[in-house]
PDB file of N, CA and C in Angstrom:
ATOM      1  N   UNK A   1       5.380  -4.285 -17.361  1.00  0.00           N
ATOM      2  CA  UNK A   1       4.423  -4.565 -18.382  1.00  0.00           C
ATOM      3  C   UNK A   1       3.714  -5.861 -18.006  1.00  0.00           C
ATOM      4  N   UNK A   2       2.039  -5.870 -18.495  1.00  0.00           N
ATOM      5  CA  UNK A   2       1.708  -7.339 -18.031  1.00  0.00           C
ATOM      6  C   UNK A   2       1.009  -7.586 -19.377  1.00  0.00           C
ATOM      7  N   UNK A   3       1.020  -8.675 -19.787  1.00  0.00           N
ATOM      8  CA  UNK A   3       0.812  -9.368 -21.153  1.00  0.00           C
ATOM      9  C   UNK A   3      -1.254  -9.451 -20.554  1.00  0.00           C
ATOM     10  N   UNK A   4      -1.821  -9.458 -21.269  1.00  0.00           N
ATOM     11  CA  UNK A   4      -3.231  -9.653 -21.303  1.00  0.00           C
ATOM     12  C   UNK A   4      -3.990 -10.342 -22.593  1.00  0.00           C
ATOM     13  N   UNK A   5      -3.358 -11.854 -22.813  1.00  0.00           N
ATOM     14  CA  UNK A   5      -4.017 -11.880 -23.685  1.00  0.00           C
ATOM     15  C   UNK A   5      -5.439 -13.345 -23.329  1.00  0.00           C
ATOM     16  N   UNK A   6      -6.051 -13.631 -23.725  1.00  0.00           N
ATOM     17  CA  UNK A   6      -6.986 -15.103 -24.124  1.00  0.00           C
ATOM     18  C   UNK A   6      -6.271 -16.267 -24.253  1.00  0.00           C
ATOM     19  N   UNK A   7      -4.837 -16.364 -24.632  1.00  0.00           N
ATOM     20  CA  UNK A   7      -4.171 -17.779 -24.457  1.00  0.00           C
ATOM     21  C   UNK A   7      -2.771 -17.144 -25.015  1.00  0.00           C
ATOM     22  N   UNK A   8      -2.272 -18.307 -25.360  1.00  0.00           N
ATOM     23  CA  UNK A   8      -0.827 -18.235 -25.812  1.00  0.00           C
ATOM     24  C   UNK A   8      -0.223 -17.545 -26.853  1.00  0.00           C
ATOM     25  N   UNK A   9       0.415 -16.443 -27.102  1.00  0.00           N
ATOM     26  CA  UNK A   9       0.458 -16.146 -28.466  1.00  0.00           C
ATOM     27  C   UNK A   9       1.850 -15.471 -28.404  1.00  0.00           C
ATOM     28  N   UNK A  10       2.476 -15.645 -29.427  1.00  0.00           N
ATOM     29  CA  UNK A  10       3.913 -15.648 -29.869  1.00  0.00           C
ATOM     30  C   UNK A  10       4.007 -13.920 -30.572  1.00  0.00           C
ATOM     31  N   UNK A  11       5.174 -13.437 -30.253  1.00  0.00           N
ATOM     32  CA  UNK A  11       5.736 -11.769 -30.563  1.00  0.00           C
ATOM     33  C   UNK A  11       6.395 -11.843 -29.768  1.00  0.00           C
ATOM     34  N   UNK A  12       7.205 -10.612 -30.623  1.00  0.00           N
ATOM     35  CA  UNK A  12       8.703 -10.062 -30.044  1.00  0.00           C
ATOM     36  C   UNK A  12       8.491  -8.730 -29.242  1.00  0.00           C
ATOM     37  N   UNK A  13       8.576  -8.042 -28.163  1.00  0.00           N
ATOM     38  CA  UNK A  13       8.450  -7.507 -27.183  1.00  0.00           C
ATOM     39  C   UNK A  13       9.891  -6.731 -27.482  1.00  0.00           C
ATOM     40  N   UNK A  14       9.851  -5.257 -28.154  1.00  0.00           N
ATOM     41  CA  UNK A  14      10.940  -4.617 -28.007  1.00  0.00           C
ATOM     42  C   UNK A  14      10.829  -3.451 -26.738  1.00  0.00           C
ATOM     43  N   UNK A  15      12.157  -3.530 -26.587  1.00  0.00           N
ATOM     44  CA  UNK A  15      11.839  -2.399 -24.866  1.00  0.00           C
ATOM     45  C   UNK A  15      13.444  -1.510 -25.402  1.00  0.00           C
ATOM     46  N   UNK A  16      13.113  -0.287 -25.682  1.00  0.00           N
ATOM     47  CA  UNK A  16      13.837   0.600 -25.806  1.00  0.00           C
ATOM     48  C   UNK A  16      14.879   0.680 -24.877  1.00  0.00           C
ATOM     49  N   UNK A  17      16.172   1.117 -24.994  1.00  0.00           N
ATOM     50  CA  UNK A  17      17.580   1.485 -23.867  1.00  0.00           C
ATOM     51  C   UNK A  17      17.827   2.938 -23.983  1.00  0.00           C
ATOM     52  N   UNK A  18      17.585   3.683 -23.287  1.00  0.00           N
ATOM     53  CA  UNK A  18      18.386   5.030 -23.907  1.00  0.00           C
ATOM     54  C   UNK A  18      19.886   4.570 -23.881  1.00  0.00           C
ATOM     55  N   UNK A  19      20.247   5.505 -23.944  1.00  0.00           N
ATOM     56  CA  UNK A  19      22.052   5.912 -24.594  1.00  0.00           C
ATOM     57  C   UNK A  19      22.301   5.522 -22.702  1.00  0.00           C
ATOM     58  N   UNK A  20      22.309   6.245 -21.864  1.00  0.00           N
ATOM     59  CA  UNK A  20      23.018   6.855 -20.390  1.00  0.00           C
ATOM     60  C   UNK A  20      22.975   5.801 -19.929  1.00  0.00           C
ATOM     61  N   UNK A  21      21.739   4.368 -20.131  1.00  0.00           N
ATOM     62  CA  UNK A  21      21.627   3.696 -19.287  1.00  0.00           C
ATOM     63  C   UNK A  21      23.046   2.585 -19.563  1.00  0.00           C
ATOM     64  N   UNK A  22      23.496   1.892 -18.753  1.00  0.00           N
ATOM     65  CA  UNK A  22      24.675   0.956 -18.944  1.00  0.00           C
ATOM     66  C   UNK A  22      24.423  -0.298 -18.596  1.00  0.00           C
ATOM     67  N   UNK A  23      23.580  -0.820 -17.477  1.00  0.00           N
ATOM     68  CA  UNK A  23      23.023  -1.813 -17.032  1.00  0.00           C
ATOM     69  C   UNK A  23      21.730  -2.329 -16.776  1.00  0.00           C
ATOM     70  N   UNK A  24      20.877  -1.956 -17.910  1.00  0.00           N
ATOM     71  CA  UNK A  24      19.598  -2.235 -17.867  1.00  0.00           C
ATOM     72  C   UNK A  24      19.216  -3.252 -16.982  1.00  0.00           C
ATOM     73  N   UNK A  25      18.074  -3.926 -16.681  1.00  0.00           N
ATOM     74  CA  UNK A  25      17.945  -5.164 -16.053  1.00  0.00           C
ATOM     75  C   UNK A  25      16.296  -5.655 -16.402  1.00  0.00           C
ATOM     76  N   UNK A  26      16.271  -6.770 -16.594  1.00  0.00           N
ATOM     77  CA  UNK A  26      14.661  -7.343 -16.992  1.00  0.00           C
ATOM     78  C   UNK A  26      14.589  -8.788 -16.483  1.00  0.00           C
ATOM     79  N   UNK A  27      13.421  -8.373 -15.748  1.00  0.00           N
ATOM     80  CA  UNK A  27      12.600  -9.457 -15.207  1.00  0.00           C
ATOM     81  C   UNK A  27      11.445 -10.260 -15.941  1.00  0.00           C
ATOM     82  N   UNK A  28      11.679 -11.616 -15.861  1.00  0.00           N
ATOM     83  CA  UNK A  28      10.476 -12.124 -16.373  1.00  0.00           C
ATOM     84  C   UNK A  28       9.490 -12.990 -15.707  1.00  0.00           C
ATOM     85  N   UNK A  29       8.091 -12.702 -15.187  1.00  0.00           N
ATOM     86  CA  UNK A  29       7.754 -13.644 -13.807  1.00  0.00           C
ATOM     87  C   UNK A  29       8.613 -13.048 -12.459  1.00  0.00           C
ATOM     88  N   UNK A  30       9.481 -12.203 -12.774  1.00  0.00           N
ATOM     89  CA  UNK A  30      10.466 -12.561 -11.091  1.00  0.00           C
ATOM     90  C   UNK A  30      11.475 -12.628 -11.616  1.00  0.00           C
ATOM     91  N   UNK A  31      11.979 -13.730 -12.698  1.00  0.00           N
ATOM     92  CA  UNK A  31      12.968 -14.268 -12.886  1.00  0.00           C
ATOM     93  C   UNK A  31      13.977 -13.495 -13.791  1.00  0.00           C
ATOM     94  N   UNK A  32      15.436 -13.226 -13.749  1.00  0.00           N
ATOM     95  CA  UNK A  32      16.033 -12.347 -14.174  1.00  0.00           C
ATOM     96  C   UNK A  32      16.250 -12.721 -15.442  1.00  0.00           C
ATOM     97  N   UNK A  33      16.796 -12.079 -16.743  1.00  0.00           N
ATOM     98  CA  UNK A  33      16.582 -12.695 -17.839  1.00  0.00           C
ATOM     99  C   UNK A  33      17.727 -12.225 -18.434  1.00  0.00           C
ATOM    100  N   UNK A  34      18.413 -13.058 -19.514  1.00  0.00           N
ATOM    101  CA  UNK A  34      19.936 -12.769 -19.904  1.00  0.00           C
ATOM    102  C   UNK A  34      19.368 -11.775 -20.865  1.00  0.00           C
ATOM    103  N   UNK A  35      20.372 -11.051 -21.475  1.00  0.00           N
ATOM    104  CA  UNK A  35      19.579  -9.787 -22.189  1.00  0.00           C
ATOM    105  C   UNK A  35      20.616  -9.459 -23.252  1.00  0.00           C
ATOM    106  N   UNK A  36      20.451  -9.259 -24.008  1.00  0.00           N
ATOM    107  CA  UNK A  36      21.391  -8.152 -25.402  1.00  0.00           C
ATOM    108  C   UNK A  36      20.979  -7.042 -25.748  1.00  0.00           C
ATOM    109  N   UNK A  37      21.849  -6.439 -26.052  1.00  0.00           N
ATOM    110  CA  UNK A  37      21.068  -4.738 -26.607  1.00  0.00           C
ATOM    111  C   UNK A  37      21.502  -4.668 -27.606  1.00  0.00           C
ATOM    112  N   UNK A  38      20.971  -4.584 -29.203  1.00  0.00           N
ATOM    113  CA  UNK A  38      21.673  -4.479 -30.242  1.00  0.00           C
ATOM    114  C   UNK A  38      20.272  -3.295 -30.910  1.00  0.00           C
ATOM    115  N   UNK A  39      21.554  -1.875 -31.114  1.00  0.00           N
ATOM    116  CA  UNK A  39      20.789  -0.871 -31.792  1.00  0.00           C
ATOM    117  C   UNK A  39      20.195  -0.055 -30.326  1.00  0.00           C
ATOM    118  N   UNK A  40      20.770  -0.479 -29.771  1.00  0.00           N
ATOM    119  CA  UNK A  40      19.500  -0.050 -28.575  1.00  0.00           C
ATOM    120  C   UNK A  40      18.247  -0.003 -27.724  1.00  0.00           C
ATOM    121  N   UNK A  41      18.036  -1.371 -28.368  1.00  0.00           N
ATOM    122  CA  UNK A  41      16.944  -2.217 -27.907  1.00  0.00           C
ATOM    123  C   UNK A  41      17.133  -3.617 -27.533  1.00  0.00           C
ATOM    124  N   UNK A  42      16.620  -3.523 -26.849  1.00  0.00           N
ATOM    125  CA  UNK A  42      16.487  -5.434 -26.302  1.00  0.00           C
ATOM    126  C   UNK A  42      14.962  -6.131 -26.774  1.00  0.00           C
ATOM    127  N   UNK A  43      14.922  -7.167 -27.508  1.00  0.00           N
ATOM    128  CA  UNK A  43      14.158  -7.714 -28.024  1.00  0.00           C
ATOM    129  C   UNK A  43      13.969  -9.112 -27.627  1.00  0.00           C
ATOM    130  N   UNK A  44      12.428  -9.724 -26.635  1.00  0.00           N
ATOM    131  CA  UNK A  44      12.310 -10.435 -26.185  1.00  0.00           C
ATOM    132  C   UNK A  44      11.734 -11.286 -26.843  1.00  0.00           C
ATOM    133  N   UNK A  45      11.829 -12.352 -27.389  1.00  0.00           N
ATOM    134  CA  UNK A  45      11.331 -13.096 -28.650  1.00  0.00           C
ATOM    135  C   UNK A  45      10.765 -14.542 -28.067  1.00  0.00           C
ATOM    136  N   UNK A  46       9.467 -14.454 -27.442  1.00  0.00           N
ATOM    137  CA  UNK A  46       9.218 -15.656 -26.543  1.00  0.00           C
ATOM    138  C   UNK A  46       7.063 -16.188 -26.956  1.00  0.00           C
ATOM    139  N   UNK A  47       7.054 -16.907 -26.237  1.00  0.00           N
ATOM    140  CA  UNK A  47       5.417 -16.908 -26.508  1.00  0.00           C
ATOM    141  C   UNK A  47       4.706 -16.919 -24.880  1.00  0.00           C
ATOM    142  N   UNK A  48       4.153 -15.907 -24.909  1.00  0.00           N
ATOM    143  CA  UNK A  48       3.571 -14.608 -23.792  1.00  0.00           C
ATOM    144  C   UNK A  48       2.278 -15.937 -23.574  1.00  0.00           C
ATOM    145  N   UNK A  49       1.822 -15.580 -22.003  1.00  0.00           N
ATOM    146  CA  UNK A  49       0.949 -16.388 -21.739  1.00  0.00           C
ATOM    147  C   UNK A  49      -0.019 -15.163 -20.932  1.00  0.00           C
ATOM    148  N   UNK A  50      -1.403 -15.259 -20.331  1.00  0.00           N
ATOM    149  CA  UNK A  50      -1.831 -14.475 -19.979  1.00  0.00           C
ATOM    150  C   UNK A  50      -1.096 -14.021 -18.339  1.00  0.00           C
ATOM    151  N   UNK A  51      -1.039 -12.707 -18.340  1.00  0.00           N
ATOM    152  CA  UNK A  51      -0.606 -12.590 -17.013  1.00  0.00           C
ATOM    153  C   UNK A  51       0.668 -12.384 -16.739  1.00  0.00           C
ATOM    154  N   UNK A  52       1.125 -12.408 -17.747  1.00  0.00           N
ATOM    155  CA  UNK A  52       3.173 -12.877 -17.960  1.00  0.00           C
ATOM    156  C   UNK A  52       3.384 -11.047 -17.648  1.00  0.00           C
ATOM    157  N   UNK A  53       4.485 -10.741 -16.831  1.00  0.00           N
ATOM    158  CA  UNK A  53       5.049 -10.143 -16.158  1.00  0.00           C
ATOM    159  C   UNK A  53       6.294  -9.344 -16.628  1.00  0.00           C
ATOM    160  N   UNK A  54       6.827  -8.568 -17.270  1.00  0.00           N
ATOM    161  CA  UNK A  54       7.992  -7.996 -17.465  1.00  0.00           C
ATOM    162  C   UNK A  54       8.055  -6.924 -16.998  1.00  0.00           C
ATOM    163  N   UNK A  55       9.618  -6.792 -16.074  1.00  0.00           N
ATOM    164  CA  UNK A  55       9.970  -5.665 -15.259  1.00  0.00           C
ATOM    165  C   UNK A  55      11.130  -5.468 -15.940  1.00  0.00           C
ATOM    166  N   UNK A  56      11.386  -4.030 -16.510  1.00  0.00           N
ATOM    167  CA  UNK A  56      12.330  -3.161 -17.477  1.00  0.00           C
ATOM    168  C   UNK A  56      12.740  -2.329 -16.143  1.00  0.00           C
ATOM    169  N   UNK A  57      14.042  -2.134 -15.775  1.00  0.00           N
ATOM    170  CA  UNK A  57      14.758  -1.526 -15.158  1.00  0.00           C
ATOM    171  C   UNK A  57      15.778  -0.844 -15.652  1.00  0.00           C
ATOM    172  N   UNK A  58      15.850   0.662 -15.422  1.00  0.00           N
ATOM    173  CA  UNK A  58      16.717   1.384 -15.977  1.00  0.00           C
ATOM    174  C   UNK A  58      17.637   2.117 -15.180  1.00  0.00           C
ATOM    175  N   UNK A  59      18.718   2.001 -14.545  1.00  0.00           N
ATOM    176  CA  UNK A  59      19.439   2.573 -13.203  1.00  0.00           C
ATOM    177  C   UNK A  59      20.022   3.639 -14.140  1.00  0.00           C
ATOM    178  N   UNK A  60      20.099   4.865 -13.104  1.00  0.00           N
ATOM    179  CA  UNK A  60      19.969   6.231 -13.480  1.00  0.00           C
ATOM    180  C   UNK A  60      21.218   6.584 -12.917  1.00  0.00           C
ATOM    181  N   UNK A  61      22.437   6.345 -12.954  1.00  0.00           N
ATOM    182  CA  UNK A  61      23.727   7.012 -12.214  1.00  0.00           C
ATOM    183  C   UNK A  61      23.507   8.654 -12.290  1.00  0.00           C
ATOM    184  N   UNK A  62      23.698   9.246 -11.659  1.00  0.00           N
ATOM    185  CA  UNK A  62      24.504  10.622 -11.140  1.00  0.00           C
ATOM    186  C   UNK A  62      26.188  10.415 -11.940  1.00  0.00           C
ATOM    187  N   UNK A  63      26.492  11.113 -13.201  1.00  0.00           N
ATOM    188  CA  UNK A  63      28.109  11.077 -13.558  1.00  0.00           C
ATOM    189  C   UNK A  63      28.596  12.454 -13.527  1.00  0.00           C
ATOM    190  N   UNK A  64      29.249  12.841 -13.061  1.00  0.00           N
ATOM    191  CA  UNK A  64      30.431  13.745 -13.016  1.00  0.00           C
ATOM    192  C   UNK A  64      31.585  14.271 -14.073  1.00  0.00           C
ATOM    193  N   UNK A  65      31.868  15.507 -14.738  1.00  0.00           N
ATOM    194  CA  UNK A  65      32.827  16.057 -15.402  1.00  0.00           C
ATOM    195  C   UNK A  65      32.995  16.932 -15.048  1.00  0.00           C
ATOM    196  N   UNK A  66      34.973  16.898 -14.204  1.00  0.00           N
ATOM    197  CA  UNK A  66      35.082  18.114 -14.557  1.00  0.00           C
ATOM    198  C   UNK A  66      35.854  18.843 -15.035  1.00  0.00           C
ATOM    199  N   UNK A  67      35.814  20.031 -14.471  1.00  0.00           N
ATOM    200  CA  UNK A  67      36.354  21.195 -15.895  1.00  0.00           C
ATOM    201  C   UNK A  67      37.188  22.038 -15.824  1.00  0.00           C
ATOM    202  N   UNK A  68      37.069  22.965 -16.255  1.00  0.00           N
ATOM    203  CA  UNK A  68      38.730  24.015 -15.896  1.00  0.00           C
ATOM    204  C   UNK A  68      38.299  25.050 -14.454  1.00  0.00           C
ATOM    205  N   UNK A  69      39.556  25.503 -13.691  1.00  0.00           N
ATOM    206  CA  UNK A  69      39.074  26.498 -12.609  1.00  0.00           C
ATOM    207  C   UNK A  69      38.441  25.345 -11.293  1.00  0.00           C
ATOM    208  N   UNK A  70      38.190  24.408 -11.276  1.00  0.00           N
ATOM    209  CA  UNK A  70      38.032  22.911 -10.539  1.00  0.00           C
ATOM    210  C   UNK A  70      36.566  23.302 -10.093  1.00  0.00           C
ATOM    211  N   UNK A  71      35.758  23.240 -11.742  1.00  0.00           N
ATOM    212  CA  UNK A  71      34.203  23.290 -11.556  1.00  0.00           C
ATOM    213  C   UNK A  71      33.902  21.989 -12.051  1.00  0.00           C
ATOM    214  N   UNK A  72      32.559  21.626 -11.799  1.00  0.00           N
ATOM    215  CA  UNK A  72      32.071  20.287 -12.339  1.00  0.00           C
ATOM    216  C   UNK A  72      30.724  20.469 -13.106  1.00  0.00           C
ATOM    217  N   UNK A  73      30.774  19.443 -13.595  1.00  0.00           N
ATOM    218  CA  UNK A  73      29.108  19.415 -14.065  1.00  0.00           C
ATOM    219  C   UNK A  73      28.397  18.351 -13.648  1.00  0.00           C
ATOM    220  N   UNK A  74      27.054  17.893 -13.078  1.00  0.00           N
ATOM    221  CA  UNK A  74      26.161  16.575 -13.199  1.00  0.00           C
ATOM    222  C   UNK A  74      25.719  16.170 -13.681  1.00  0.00           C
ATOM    223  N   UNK A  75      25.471  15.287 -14.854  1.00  0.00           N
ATOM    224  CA  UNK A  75      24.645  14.819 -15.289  1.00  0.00           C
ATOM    225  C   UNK A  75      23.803  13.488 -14.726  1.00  0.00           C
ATOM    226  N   UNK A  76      22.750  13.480 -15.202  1.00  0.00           N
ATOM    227  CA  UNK A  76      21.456  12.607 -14.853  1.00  0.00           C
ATOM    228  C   UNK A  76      20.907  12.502 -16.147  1.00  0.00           C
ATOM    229  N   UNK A  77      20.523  11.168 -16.422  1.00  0.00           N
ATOM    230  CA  UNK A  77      20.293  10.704 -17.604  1.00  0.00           C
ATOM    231  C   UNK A  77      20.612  11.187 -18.610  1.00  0.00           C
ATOM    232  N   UNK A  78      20.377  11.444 -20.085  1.00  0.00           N
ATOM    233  CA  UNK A  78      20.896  11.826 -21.375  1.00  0.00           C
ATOM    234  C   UNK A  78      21.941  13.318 -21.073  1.00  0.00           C
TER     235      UNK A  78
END
């Protein structure tokens, strides 16, 4: 995401988590940013300058169950 505004201006920046993801990751500028997820969202509560930079990363594991008869299943995301 890149912020576009005329000067400085203050808001909270919510960025959705699905359920599958476990280790989200967010960048701000570059810079990695400590993060909470409460409800399922991470909410960035800062004052945005023009040009300001956020990278939302969502790592997608491949998980595995399996089952009776020694079948499996894959899942990928939800």
């Amino acid at each position: 995401f890149v912020i576009n505004t005329s000067g400085s201006v203050s808001f909270p920046l919510h960025l959705r988590v699905p359920s599958w993801c476990e280790q989200p990751l967010v960048t701000h500028n570059g810079s990695k940013l400590d993060i909470n997820i409460e409800d399922g969202k991470i909410v960035l509560e800062k004052t945005w300058n023009d040009g300001d930079r956020i990278v939302l990363k969502l790592p997608n594991p491949i998980r595995t169950k399996r089952w009776h008869q020694n079948s499996a299943s894959l899942y990928w995301g939800s």
